[in-house]
Protein backbone atom coordinates (compact mmCIF):
# COMPACT_ATOMS: atom_id res chain seq x y z
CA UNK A 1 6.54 11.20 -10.52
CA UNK A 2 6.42 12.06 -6.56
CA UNK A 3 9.14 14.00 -5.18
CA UNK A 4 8.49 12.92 -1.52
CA UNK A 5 5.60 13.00 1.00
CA UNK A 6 5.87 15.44 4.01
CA UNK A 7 3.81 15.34 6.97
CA UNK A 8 3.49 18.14 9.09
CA UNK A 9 2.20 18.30 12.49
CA UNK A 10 0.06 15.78 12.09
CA UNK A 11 -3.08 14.96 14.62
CA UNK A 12 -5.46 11.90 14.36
CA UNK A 13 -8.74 11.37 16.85
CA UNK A 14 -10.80 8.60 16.20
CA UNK A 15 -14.22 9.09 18.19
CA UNK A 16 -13.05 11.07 21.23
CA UNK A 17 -9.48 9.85 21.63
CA UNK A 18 -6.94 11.06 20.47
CA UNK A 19 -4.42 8.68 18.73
CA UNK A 20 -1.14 11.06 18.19
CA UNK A 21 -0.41 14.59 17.80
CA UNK A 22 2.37 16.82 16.61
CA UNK A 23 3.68 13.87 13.85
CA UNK A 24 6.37 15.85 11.21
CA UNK A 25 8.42 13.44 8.76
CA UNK A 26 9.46 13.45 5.38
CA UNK A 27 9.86 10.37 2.71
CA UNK A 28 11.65 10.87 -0.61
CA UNK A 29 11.42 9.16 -3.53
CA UNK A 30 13.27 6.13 -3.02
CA UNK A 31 12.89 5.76 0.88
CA UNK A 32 10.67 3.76 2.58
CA UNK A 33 9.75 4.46 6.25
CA UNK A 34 8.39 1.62 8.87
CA UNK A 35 5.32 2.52 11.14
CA UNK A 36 5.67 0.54 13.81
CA UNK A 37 4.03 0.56 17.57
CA UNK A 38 1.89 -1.53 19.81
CA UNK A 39 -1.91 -2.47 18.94
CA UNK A 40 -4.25 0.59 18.75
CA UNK A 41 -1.35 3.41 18.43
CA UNK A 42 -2.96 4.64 15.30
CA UNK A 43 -0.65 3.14 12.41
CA UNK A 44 -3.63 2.04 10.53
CA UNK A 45 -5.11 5.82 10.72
CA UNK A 46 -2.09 7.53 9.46
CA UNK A 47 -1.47 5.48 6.50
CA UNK A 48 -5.43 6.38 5.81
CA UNK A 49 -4.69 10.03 6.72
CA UNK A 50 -1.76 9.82 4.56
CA UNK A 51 -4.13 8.21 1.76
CA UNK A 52 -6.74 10.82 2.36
CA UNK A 53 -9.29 8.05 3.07
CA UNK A 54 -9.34 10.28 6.71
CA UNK A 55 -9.09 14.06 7.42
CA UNK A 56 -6.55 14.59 9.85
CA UNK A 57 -7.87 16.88 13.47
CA UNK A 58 -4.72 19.12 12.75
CA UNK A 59 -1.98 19.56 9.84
CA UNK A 60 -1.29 18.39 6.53
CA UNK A 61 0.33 16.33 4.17
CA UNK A 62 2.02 17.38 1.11
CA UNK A 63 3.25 15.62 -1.67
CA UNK A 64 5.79 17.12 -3.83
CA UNK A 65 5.96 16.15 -7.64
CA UNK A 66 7.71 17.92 -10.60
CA UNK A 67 4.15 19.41 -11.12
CA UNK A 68 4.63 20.87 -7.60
CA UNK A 69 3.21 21.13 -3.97
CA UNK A 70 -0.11 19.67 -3.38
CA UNK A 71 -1.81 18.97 0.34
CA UNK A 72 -5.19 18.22 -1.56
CA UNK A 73 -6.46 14.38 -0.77
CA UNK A 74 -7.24 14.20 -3.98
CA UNK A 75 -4.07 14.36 -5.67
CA UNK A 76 -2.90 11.62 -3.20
CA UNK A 77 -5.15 9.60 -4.23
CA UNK A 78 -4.10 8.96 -7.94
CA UNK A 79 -0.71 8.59 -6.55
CA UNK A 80 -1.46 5.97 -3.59
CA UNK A 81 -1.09 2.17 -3.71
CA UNK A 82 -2.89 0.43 -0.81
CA UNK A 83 -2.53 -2.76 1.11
CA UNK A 84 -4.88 -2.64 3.55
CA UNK A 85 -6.05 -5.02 6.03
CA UNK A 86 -8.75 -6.45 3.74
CA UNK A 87 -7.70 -8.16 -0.02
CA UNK A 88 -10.67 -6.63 -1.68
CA UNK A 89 -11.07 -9.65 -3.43
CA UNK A 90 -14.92 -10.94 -4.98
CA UNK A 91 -15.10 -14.69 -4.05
CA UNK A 92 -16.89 -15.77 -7.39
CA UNK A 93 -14.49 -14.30 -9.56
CA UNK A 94 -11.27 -16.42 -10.77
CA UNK A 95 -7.64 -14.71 -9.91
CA UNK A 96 -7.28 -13.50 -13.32
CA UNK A 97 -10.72 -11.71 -13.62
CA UNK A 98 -9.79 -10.13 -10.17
CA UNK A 99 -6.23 -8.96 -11.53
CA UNK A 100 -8.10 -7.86 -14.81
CA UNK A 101 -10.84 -6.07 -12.98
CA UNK A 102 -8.55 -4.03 -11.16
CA UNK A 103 -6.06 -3.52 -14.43
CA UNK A 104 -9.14 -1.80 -16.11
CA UNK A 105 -10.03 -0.17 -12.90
CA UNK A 106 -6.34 1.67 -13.36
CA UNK A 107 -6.35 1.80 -17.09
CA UNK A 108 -3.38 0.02 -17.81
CA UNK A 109 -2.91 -3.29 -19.90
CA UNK A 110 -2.21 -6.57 -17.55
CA UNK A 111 -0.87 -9.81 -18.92
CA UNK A 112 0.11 -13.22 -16.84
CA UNK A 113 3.28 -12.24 -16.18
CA UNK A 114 2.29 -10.13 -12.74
CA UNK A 115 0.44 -13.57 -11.83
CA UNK A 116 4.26 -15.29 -12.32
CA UNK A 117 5.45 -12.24 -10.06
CA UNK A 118 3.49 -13.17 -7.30
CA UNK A 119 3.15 -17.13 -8.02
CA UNK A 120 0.12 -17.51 -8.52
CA UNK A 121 0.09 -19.07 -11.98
CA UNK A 122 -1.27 -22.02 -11.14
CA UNK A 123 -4.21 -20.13 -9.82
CA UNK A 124 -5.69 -17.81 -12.35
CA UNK A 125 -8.68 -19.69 -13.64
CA UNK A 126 -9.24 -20.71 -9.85
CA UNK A 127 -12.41 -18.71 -7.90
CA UNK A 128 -11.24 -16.73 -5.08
CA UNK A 129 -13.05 -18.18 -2.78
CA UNK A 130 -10.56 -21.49 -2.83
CA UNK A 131 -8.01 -18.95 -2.46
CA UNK A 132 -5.82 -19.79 0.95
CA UNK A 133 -5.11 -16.84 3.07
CA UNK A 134 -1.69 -16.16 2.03
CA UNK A 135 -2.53 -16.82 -1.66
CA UNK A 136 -5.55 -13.57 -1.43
CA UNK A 137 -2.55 -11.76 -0.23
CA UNK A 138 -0.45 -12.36 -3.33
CA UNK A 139 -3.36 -11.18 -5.31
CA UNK A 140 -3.66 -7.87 -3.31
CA UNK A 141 -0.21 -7.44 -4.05
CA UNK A 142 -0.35 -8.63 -7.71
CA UNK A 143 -3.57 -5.32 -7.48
CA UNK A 144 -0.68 -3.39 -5.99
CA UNK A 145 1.55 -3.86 -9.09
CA UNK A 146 -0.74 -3.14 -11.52
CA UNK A 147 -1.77 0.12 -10.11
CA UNK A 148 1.26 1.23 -11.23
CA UNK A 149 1.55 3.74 -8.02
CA UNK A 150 4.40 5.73 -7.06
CA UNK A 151 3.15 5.85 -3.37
CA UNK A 152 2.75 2.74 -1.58
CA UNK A 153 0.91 2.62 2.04
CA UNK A 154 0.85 -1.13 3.56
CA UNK A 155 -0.92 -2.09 6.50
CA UNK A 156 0.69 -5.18 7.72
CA UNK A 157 2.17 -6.13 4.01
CA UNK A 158 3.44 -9.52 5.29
CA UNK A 159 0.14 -10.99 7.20
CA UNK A 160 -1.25 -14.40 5.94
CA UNK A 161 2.58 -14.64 3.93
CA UNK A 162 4.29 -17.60 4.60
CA UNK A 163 8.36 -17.01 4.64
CA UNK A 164 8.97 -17.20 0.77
CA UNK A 165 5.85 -14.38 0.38
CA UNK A 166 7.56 -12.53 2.90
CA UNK A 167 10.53 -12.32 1.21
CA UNK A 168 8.51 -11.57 -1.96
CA UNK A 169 7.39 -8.61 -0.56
CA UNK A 170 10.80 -7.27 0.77
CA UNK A 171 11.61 -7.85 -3.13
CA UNK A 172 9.08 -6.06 -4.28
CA UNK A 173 9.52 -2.95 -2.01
CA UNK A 174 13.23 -2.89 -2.69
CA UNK A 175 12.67 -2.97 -6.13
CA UNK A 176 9.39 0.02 -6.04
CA UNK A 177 11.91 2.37 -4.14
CA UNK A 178 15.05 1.21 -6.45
CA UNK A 179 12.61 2.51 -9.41
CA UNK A 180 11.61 6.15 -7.24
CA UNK A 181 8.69 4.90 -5.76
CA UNK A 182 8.05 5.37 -1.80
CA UNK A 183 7.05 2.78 0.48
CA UNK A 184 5.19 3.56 3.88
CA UNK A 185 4.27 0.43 5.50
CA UNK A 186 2.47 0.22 8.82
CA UNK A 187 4.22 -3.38 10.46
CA UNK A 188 4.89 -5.51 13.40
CA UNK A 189 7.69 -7.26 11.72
CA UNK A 190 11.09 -5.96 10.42
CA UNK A 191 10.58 -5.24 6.30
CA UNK A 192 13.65 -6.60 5.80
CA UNK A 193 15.19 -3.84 3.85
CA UNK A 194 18.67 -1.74 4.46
């Protein structure tokens, strides 16, 4: 289980500009922490520095478990759940195909039941492709779940989500950091948690 996430002195360029410098915070397990700033400040490339999908131009980040200390991207990355921009989602396949894909993908057993979490039900034998925007979201997040993750990094968690997905996902955060998970989410809109 993670311990908490530390970044220290963080620096991002992408190209020849530089997006920040000098970024230190800490999340514990339990927390979750709100990017937030205007178009182009660089959320998106810390929660992928923070993933390890980029190498940051100066510092670190270290993640403490009860194994111990580790600033290697690799041991992020079997700890990270991500919501990116894009759903990830093949159009051809039906909703439960993509959920099962992505169950085996993480080795873990999936049943209907994360469908129900995320209403989409109704949905599972349906092609993606027929999927409306806010419903492709649902599924990322159903992927979320079943990743079974510790630490999750959202980029924009509540785009395409209508109000009750909205809320859905304020549900499902409290309820990741109420079990010791962390929850870093890059957003233009308040997450709706205390």
């Amino acid at each position: 289980m993670i311990v908490s996430l530390t970044a220290e002195n963080l620096a991002c360029a992408r190209g020849e500009r530089r997006l920040f410098d000098g970024l230190s915070f800490t999340v514990r397990a339990g927390q979750a922490l709100a990017v937030e700033g205007a178009n182009g400040a660089g959320k998106t490339s810390l929660l992928r520095l923070l993933a390890g999908f980029l190498a940051p131009a100066a510092g670190r980040v270290v993640v403490r478990t009860a194994q111990g200390d580790s600033d290697e991207a690799e041991t992020r990355a079997r700890l990270v759940g991500w919501l990116g921009h894009l759903d990830g989602l093949k159009p051809q396949m039906t909703v439960r195909e993509q959920l099962s894909f992505y169950a085996h993908l993480y080795g873990v057993a999936v049943s209907d039941a994360v469908l129900e979490q995320v209403n989409l039900s109704r949905q599972a034998d349906l092609p993606c492709r027929y999927l409306s925007a806010g419903q492709k979201r649902r599924l990322a997040l159903a992927r979320l779940l079943v990743s079974n993750r510790p630490l999750w990094l959202l980029d924009e968690p509540f785009a395409a989500l209508d109000s009750a997905g909205q809320a859905l996902v304020a549900q499902l955060m409290v309820r990741h950091c109420g079990q010791g998970g962390i929850v870093i989410a890059a957003t233009h809109d308040p997450l709706g948690l205390a």
